[in-house]
C-alpha atoms as a PDB file:
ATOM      1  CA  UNK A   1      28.229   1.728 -24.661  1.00  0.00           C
ATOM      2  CA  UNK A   2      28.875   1.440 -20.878  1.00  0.00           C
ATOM      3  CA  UNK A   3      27.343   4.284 -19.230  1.00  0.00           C
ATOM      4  CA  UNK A   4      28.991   3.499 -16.021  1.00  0.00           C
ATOM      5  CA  UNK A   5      32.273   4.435 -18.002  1.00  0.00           C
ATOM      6  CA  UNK A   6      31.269   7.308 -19.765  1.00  0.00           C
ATOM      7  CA  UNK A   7      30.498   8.925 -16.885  1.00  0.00           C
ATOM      8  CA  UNK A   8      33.112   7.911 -14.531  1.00  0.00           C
ATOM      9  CA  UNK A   9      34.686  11.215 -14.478  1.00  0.00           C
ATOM     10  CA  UNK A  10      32.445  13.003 -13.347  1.00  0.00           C
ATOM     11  CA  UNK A  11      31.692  14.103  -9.966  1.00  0.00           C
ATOM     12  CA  UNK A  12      27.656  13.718  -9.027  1.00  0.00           C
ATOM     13  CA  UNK A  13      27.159  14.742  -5.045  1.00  0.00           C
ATOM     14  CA  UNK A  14      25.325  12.106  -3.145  1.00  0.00           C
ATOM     15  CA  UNK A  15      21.737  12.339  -2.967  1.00  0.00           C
ATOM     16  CA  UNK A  16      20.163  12.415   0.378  1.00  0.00           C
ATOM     17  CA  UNK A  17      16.800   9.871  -0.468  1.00  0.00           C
ATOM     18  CA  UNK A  18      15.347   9.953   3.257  1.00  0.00           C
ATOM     19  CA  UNK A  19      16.352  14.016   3.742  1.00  0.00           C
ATOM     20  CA  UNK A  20      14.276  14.364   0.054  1.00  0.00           C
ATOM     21  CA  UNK A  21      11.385  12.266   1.596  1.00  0.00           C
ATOM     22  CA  UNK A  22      11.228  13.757   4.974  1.00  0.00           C
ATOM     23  CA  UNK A  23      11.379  17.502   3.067  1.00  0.00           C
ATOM     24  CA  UNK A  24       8.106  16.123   0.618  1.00  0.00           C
ATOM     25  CA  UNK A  25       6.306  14.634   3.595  1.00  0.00           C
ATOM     26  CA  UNK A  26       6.727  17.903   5.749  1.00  0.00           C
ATOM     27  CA  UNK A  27       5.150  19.552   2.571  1.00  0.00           C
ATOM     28  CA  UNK A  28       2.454  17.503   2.167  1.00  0.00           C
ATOM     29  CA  UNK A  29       1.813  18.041   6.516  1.00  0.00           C
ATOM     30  CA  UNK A  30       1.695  21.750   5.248  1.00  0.00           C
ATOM     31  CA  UNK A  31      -0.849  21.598   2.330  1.00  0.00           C
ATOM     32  CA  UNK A  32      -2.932  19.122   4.723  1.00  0.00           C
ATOM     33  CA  UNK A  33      -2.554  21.673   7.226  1.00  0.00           C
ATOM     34  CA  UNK A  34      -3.620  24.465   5.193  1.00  0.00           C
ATOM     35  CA  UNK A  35      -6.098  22.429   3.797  1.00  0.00           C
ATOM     36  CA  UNK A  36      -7.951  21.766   7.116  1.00  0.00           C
ATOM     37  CA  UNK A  37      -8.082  25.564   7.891  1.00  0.00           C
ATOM     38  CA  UNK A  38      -9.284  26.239   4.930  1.00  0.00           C
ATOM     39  CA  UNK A  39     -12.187  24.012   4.986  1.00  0.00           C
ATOM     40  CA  UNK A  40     -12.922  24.740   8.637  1.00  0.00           C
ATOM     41  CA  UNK A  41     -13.018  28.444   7.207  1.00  0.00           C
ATOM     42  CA  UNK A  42     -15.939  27.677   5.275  1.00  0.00           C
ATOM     43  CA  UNK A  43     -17.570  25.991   7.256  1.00  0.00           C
ATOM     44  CA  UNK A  44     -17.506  28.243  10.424  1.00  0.00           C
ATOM     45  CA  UNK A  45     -18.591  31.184   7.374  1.00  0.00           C
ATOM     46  CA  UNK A  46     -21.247  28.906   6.270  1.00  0.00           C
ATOM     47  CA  UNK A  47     -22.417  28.915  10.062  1.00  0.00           C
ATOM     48  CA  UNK A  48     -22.678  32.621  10.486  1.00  0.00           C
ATOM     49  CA  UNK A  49     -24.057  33.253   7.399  1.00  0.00           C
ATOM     50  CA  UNK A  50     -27.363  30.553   8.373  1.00  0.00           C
ATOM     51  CA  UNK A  51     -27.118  32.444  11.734  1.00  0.00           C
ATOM     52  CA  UNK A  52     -27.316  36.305  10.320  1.00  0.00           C
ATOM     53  CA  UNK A  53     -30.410  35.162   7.815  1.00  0.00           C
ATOM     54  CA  UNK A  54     -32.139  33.299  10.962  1.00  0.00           C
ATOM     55  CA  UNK A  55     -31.899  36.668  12.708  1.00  0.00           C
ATOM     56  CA  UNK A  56     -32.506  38.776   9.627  1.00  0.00           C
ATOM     57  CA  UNK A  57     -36.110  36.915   9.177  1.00  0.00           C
ATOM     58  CA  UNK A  58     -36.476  36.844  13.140  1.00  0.00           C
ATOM     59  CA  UNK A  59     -36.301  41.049  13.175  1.00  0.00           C
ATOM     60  CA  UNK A  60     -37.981  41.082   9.722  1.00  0.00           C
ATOM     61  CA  UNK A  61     -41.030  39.252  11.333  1.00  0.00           C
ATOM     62  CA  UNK A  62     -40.781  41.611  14.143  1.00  0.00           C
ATOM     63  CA  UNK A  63     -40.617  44.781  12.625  1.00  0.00           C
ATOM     64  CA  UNK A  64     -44.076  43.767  10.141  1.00  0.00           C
ATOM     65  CA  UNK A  65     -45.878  42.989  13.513  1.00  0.00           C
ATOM     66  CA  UNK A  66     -44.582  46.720  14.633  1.00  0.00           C
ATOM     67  CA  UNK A  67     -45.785  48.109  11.434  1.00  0.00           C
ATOM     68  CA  UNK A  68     -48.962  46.354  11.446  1.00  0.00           C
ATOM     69  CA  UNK A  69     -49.922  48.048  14.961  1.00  0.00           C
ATOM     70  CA  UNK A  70     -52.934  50.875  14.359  1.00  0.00           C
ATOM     71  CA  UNK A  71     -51.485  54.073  14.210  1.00  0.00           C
ATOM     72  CA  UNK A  72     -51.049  57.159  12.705  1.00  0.00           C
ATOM     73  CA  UNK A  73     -49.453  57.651   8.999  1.00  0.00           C
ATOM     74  CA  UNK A  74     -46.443  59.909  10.235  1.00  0.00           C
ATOM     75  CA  UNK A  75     -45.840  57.592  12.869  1.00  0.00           C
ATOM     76  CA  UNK A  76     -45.234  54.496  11.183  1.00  0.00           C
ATOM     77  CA  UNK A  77     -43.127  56.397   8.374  1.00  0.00           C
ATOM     78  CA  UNK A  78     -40.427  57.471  11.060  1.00  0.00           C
ATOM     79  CA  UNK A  79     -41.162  54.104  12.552  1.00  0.00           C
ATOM     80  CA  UNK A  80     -40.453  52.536   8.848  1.00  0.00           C
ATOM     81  CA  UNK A  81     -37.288  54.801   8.434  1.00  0.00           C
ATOM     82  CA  UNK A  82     -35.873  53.962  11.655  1.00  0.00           C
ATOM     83  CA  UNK A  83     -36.498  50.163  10.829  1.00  0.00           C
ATOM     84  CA  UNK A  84     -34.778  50.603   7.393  1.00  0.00           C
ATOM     85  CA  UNK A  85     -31.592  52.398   8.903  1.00  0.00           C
ATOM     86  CA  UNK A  86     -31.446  49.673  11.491  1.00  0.00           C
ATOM     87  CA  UNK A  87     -31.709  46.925   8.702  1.00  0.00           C
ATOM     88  CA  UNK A  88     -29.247  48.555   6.640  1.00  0.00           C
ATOM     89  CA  UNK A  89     -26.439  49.346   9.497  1.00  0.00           C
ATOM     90  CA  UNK A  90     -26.845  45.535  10.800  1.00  0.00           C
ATOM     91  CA  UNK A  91     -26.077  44.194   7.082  1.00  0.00           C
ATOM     92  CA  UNK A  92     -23.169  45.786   6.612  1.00  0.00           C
ATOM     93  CA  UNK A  93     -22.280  45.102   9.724  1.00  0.00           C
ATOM     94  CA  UNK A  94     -22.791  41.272   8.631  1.00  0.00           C
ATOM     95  CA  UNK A  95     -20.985  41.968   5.433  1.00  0.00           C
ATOM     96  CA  UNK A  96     -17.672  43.150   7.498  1.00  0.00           C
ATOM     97  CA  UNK A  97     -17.997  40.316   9.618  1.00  0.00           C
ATOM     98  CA  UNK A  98     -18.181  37.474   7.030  1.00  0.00           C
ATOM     99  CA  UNK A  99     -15.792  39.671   4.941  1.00  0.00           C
ATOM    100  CA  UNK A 100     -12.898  39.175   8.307  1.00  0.00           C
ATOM    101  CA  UNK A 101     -13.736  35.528   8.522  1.00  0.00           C
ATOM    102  CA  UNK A 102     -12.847  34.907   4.842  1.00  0.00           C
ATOM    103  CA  UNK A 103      -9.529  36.952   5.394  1.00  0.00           C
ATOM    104  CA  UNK A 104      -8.644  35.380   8.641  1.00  0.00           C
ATOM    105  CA  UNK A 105      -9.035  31.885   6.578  1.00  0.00           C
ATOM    106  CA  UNK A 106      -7.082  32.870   3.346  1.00  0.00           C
ATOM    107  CA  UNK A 107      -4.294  34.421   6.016  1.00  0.00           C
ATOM    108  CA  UNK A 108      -3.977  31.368   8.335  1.00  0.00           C
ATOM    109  CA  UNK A 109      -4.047  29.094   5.277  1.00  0.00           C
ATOM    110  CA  UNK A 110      -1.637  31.162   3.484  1.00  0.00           C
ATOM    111  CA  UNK A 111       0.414  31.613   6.453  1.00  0.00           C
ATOM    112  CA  UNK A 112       1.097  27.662   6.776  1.00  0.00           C
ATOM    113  CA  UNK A 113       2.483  27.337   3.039  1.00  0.00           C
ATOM    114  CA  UNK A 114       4.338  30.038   3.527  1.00  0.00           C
ATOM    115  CA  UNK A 115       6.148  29.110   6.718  1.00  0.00           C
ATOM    116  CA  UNK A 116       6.658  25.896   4.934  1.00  0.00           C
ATOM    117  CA  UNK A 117       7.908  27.479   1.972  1.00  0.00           C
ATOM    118  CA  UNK A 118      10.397  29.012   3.390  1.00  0.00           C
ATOM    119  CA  UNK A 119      11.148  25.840   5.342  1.00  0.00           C
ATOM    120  CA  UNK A 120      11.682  24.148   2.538  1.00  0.00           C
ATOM    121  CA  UNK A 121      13.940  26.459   1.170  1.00  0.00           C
ATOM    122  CA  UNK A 122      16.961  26.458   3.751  1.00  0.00           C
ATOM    123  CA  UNK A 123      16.536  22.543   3.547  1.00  0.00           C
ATOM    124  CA  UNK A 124      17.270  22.899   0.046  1.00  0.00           C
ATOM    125  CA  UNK A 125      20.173  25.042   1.043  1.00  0.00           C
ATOM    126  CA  UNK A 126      21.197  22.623   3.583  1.00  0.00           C
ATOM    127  CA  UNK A 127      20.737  19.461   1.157  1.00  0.00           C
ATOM    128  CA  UNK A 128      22.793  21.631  -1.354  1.00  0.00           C
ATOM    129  CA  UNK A 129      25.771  22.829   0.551  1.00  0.00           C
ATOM    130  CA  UNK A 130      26.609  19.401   1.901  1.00  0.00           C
ATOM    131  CA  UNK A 131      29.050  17.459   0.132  1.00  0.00           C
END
């Protein structure tokens, strides 16, 4: 059978080859792209985190040398209290912090294949509607 003749009625649309490969090779930019952010993401959150412990330890040793001082009992209970409140209020505050740099990663990463998403899409529309 001659498959050039059996399909010689039909109609195929040209293929654009270097439109196809330009359209992968933007997307693969993209995911390269998005890539990159994501691992400087964890990286710069990797950073902050060694930098909250450091100071964590830093006012941990601090506050044992203030609790160590003679004194009386009522005195280094409110002085204990205060220390705790302190401790507690700056690690949440550290949670929120390395919670926004994990959402400001996912959201620029995101926001890449997205763009190129829709990129993609209208050159599909374009590749489609020529004939």
């Amino acid at each position: 059978m001659d498959v050039g003749k059996a399909f010689a009625g039909f109609n195929f649309p040209a293929f654009d080859v270097e439109s196809m490969m330009a359209s992968q090779r933007k997307n693969f930019e993209a995911f390269t792209q998005a890539n990159q952010l994501a691992v400087e993401g964890v990286q710069a959150l990797a950073k902050r985190q060694v930098e909250i412990v450091t100071a964590a330890i830093e006012e941990a040793s601090a506050a044992i040398k203030e609790l160590t001082v003679p004194g009386g009992a009522e005195e280094k209970l409110a002085k204990n209290a205060e220390l705790a409140k302190a401790s507690y209020e700056k690690a949440l505050a550290a949670a929120r912090e390395l919670a926004d740099l994990v959402t400001k990663t996912g959201d620029e990463a995101f926001g890449v294949l997205n763009k190129r998403f829709n990129e993609s899409f209208e050159e599909f529309k374009t590749l489609t509607a020529k004939k």
